[in-house]
Every structure is written in C-alpha cells, then in structure tokens.
N, C-alpha and C. Protein backbone atom coordinates (compact mmCIF):
# COMPACT_ATOMS: atom_id res chain seq x y z
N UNK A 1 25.23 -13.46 -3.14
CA UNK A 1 24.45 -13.20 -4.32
C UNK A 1 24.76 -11.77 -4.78
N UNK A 2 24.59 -11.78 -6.25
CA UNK A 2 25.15 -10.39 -6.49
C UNK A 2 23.95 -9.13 -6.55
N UNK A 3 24.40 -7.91 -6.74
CA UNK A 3 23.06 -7.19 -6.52
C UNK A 3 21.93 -7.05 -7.46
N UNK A 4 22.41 -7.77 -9.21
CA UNK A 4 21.60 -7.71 -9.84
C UNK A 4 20.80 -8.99 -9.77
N UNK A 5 21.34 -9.87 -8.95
CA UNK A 5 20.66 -11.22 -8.46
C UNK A 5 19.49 -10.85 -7.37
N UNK A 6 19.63 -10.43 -6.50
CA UNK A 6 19.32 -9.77 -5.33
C UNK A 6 17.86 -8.67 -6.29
N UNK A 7 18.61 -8.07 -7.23
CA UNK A 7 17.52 -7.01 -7.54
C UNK A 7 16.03 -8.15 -8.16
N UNK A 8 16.59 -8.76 -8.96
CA UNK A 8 15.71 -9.49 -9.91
C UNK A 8 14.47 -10.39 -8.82
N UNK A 9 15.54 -11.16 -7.58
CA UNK A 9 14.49 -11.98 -6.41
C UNK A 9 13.42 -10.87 -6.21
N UNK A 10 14.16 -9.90 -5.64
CA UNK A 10 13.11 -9.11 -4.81
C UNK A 10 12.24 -8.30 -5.60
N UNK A 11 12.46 -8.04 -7.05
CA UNK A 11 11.44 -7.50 -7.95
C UNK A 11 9.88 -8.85 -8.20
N UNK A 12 10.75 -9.53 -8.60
CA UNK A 12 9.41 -10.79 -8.53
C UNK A 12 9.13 -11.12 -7.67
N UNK A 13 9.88 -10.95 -6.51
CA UNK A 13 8.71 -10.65 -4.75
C UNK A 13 8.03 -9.91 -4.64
N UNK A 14 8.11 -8.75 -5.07
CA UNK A 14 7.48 -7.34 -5.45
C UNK A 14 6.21 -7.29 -5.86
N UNK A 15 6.51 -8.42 -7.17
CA UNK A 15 5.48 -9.00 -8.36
C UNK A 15 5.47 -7.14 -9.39
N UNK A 16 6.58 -6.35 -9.36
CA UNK A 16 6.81 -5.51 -10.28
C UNK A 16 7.47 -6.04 -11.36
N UNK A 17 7.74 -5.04 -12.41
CA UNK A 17 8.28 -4.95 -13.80
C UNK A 17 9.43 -4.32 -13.10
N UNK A 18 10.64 -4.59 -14.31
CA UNK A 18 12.01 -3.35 -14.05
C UNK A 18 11.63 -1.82 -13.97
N UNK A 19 9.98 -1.71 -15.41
CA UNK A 19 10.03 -0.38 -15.16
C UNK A 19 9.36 0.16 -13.97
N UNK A 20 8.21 -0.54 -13.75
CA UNK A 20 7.51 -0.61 -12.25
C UNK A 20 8.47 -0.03 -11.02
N UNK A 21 9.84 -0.64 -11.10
CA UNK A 21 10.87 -0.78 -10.34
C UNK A 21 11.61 0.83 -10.22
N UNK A 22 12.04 1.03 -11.47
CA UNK A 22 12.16 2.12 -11.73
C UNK A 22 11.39 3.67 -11.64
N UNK A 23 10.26 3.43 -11.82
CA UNK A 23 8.92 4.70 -11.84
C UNK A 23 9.28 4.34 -10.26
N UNK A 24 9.40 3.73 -9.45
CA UNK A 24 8.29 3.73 -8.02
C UNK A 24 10.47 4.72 -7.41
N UNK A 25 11.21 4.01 -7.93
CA UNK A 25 12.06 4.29 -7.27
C UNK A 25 12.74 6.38 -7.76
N UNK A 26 11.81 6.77 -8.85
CA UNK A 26 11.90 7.90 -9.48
C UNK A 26 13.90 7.62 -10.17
N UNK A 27 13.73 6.41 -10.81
CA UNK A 27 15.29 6.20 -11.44
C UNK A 27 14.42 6.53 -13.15
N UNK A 28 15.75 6.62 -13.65
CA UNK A 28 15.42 6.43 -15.41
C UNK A 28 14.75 5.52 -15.78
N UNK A 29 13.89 5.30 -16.96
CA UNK A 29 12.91 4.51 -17.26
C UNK A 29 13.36 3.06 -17.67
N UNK A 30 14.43 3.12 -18.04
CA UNK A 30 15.52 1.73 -18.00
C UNK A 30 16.36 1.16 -17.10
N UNK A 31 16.74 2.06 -16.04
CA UNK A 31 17.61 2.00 -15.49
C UNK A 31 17.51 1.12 -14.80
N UNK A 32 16.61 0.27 -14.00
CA UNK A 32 16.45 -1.11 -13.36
C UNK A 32 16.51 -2.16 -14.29
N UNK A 33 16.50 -1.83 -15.37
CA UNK A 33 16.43 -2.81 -16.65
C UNK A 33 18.08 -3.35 -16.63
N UNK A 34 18.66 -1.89 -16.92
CA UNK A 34 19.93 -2.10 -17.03
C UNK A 34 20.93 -2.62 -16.54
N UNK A 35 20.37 -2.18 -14.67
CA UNK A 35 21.49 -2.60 -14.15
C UNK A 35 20.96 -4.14 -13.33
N UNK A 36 19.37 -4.78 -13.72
CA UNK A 36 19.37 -6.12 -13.00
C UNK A 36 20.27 -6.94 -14.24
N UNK A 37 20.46 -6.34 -15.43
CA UNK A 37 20.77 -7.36 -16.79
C UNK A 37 22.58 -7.19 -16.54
N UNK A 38 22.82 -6.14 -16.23
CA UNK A 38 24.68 -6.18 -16.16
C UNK A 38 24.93 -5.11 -16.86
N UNK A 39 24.04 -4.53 -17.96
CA UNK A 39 24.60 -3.44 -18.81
C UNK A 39 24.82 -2.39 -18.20
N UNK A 40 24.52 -1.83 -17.11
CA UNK A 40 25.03 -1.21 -16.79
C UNK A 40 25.21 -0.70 -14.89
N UNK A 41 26.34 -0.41 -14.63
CA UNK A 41 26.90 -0.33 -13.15
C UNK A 41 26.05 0.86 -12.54
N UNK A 42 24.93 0.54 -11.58
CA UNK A 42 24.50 2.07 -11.04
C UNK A 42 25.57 2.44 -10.25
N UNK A 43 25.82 4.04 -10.28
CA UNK A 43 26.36 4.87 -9.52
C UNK A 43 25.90 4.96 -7.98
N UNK A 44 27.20 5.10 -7.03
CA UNK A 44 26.59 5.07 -5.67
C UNK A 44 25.24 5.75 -5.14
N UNK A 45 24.56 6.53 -5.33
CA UNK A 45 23.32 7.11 -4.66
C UNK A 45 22.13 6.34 -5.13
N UNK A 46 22.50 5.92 -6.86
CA UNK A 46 21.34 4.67 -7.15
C UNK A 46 21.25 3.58 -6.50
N UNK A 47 22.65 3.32 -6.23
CA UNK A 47 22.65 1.71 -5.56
C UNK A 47 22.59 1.78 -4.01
N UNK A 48 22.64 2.56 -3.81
CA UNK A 48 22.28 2.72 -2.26
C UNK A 48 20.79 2.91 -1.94
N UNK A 49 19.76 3.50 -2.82
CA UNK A 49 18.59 3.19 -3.22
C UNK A 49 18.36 2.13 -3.73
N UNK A 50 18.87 1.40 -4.60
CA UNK A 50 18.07 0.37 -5.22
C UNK A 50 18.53 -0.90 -3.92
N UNK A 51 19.68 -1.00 -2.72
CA UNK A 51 19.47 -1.65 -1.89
C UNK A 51 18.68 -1.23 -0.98
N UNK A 52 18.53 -0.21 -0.56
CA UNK A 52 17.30 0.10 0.58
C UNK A 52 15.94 -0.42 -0.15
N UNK A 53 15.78 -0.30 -1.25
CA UNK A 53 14.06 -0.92 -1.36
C UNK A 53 14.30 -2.44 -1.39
N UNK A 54 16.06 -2.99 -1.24
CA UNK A 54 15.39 -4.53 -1.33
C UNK A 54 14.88 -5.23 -0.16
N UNK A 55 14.69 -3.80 0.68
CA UNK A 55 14.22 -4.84 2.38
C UNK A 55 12.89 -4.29 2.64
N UNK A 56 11.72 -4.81 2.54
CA UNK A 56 10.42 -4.88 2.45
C UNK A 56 9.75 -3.94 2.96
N UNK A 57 10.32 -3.03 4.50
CA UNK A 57 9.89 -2.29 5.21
C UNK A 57 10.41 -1.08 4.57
N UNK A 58 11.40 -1.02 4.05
CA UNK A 58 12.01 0.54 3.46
C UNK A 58 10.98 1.04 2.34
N UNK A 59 11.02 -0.30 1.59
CA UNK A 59 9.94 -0.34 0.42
C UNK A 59 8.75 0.01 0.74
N UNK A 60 7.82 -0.11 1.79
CA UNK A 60 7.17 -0.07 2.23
C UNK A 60 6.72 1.81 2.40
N UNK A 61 7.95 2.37 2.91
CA UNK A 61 7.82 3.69 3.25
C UNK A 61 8.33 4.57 1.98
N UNK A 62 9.08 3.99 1.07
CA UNK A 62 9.35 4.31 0.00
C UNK A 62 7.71 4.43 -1.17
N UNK A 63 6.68 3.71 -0.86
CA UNK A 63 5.34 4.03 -1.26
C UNK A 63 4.73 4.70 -0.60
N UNK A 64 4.88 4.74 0.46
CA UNK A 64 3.89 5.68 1.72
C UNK A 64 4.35 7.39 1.15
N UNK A 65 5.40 7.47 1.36
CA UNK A 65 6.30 8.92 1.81
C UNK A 65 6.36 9.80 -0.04
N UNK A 66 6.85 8.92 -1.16
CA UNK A 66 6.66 8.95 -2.44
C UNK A 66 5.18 8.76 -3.13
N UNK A 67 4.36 9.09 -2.68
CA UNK A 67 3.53 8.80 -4.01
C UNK A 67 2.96 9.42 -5.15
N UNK A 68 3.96 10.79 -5.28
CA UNK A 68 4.09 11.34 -6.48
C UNK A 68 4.77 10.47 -7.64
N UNK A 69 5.54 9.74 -7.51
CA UNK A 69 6.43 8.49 -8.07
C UNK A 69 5.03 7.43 -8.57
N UNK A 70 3.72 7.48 -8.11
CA UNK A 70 2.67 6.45 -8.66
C UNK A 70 2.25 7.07 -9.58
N UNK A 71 2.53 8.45 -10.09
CA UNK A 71 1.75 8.71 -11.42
C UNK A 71 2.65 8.32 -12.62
N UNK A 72 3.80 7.63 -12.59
CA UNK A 72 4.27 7.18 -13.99
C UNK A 72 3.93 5.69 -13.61
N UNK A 73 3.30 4.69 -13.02
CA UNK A 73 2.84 3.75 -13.23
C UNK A 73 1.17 3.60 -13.50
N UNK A 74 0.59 2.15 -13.58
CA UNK A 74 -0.83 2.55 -13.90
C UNK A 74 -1.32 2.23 -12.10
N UNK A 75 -2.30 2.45 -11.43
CA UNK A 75 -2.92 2.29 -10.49
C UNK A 75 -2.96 1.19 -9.86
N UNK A 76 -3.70 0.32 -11.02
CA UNK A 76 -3.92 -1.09 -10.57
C UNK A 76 -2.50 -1.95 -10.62
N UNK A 77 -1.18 -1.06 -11.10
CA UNK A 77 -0.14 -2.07 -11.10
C UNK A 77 0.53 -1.41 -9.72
N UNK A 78 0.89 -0.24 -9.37
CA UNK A 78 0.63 0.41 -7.89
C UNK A 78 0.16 -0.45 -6.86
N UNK A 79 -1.35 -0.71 -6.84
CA UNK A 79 -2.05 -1.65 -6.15
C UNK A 79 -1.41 -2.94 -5.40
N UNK A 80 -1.07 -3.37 -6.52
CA UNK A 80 -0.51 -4.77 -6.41
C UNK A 80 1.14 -4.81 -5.64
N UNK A 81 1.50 -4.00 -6.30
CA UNK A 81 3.15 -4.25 -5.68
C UNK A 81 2.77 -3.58 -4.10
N UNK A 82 2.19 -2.84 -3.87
CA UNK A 82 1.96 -2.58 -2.45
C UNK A 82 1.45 -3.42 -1.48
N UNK A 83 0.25 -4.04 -2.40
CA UNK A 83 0.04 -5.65 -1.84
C UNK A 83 0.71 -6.46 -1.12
N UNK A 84 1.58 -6.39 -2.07
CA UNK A 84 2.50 -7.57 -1.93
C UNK A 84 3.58 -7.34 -1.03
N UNK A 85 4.02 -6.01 -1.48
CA UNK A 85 4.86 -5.55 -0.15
C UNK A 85 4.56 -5.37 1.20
N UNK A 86 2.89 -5.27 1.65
CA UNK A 86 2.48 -5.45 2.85
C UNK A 86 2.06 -6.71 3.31
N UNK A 87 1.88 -7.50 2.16
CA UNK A 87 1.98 -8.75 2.90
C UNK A 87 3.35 -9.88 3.45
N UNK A 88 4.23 -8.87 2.73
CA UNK A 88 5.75 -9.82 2.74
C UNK A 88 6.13 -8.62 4.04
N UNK A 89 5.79 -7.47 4.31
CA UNK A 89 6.18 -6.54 5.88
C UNK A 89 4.56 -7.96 6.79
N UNK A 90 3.73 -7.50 6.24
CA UNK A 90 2.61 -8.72 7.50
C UNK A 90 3.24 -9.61 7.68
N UNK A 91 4.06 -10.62 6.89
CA UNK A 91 4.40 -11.65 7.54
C UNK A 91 5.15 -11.55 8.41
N UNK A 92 6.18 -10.81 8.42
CA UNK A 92 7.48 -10.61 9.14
C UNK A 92 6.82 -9.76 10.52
N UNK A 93 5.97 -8.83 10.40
CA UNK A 93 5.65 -7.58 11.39
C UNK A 93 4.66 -9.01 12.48
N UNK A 94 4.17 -9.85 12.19
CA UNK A 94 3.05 -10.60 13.10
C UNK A 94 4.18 -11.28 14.13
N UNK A 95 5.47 -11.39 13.47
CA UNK A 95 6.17 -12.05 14.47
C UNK A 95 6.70 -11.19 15.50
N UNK A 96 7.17 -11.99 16.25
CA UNK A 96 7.57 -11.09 17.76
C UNK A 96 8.86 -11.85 18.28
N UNK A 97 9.72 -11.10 19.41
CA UNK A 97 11.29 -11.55 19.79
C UNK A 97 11.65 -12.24 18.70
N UNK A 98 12.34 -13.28 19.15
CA UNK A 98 13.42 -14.06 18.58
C UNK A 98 13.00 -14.47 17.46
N UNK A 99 12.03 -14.81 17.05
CA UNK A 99 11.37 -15.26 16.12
C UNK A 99 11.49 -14.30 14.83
N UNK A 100 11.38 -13.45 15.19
CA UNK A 100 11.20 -12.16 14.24
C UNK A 100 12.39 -11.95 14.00
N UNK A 101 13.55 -11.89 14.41
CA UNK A 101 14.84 -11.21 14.35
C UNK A 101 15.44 -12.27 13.22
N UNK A 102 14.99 -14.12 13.81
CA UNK A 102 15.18 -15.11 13.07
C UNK A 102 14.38 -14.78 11.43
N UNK A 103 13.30 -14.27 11.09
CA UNK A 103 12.49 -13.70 10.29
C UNK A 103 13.34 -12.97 9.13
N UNK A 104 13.94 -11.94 10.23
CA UNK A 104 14.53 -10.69 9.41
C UNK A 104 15.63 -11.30 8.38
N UNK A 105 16.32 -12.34 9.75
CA UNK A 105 18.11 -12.64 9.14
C UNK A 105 17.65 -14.36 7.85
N UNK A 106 16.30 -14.35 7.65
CA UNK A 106 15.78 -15.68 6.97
C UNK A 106 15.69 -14.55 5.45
N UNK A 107 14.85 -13.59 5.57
CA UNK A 107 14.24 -12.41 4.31
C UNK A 107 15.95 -12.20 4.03
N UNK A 108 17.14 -11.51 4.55
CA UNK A 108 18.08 -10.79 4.45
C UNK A 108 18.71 -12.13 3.36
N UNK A 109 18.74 -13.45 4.03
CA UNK A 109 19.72 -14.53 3.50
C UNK A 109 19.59 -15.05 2.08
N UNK A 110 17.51 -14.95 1.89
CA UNK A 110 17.33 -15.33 1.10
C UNK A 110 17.95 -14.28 -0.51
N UNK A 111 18.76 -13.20 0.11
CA UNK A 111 18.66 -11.57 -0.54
C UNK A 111 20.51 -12.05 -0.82
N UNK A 112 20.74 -12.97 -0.16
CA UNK A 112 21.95 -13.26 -0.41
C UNK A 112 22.39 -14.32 -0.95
C-alpha cells in the first residue's frame, strides 16, 4: 500500500481531519492534505514523521511529549483523536507474548 494510502487508513483510524493531522504533527496547514491526495511528495524528515505517527504507540507519545501542537486544533477535536488512539494502543497493549507480536504484525499489515 502506498504511503498516501497508508496515511488516509490511519487518519480515519485516528478519526482526524488532514488538518487535525497536520496541527498535531506541527507540518504546514495543508501539508497532510497534499501529500495523502498526491499533490505533493513530502520531503524526507516529513515522511519519516508522517510514518512514525502511522503506528499507534508513536502517535501516542507524539500527543503526550507535543502538546504545544494542541493549541492549533480545537480541544474537543484533541479529545477525540487521543481517544481513539488509546483505544487502538488498549487494544494492542491488553495483549501479551505471541499474541501481541501477532497484534502488532495484524495493525502493521493492515498499514500495508
């Protein structure tokens, strides 16, 4: 799957907007716009960011560690994508051994 395929799944896993996507990731106010649509190619340091937030736990610390990045969104839309991102890390974090690893490489495939 390609990465603007990949971006778009895991944004509506998210349950964010492109710009949502963008404010949380401190990118340009289009710039998730741009590059889930094709218009335009992020440069390596974006895209090496915009793949680290597509795995739930990075994302995860990417809200924890950033949350100067929540004042260009509204609160209650904040709220929610964190939600959601701790319940898509809860699902995966309740599992244990093999199960979990099976978990990880199930989240990774669906990303592919």
């Amino acid at each position: 799957m390609s990465l603007k395929n990949r971006m778009k799944k895991i944004r509506l896993a998210y349950g964010a907007s492109c710009t949502n996507m963008s404010a949380l990731l401190g990118l340009g106010i289009n710039s998730w716009a741009n590059y889930e649509s094709g218009k335009q190619i992020p440069n390596e340091s974006n895209k090496i960011l915009i793949t680290m937030s597509l795995h739930p736990h990075t994302m995860m610390s990417i809200l924890r560690q950033y949350p100067a990045q929540t004042n260009r969104i509204k609160k209650s839309k904040y709220v929610k994508i964190r939600t959601n991102v701790v319940k898509i890390n809860g699902d995966i974090d309740q599992k244990s051994g093999d199960y979990r690893i099976k978990l990880f490489k199930k989240w990774e495939k669906q990303l592919t």
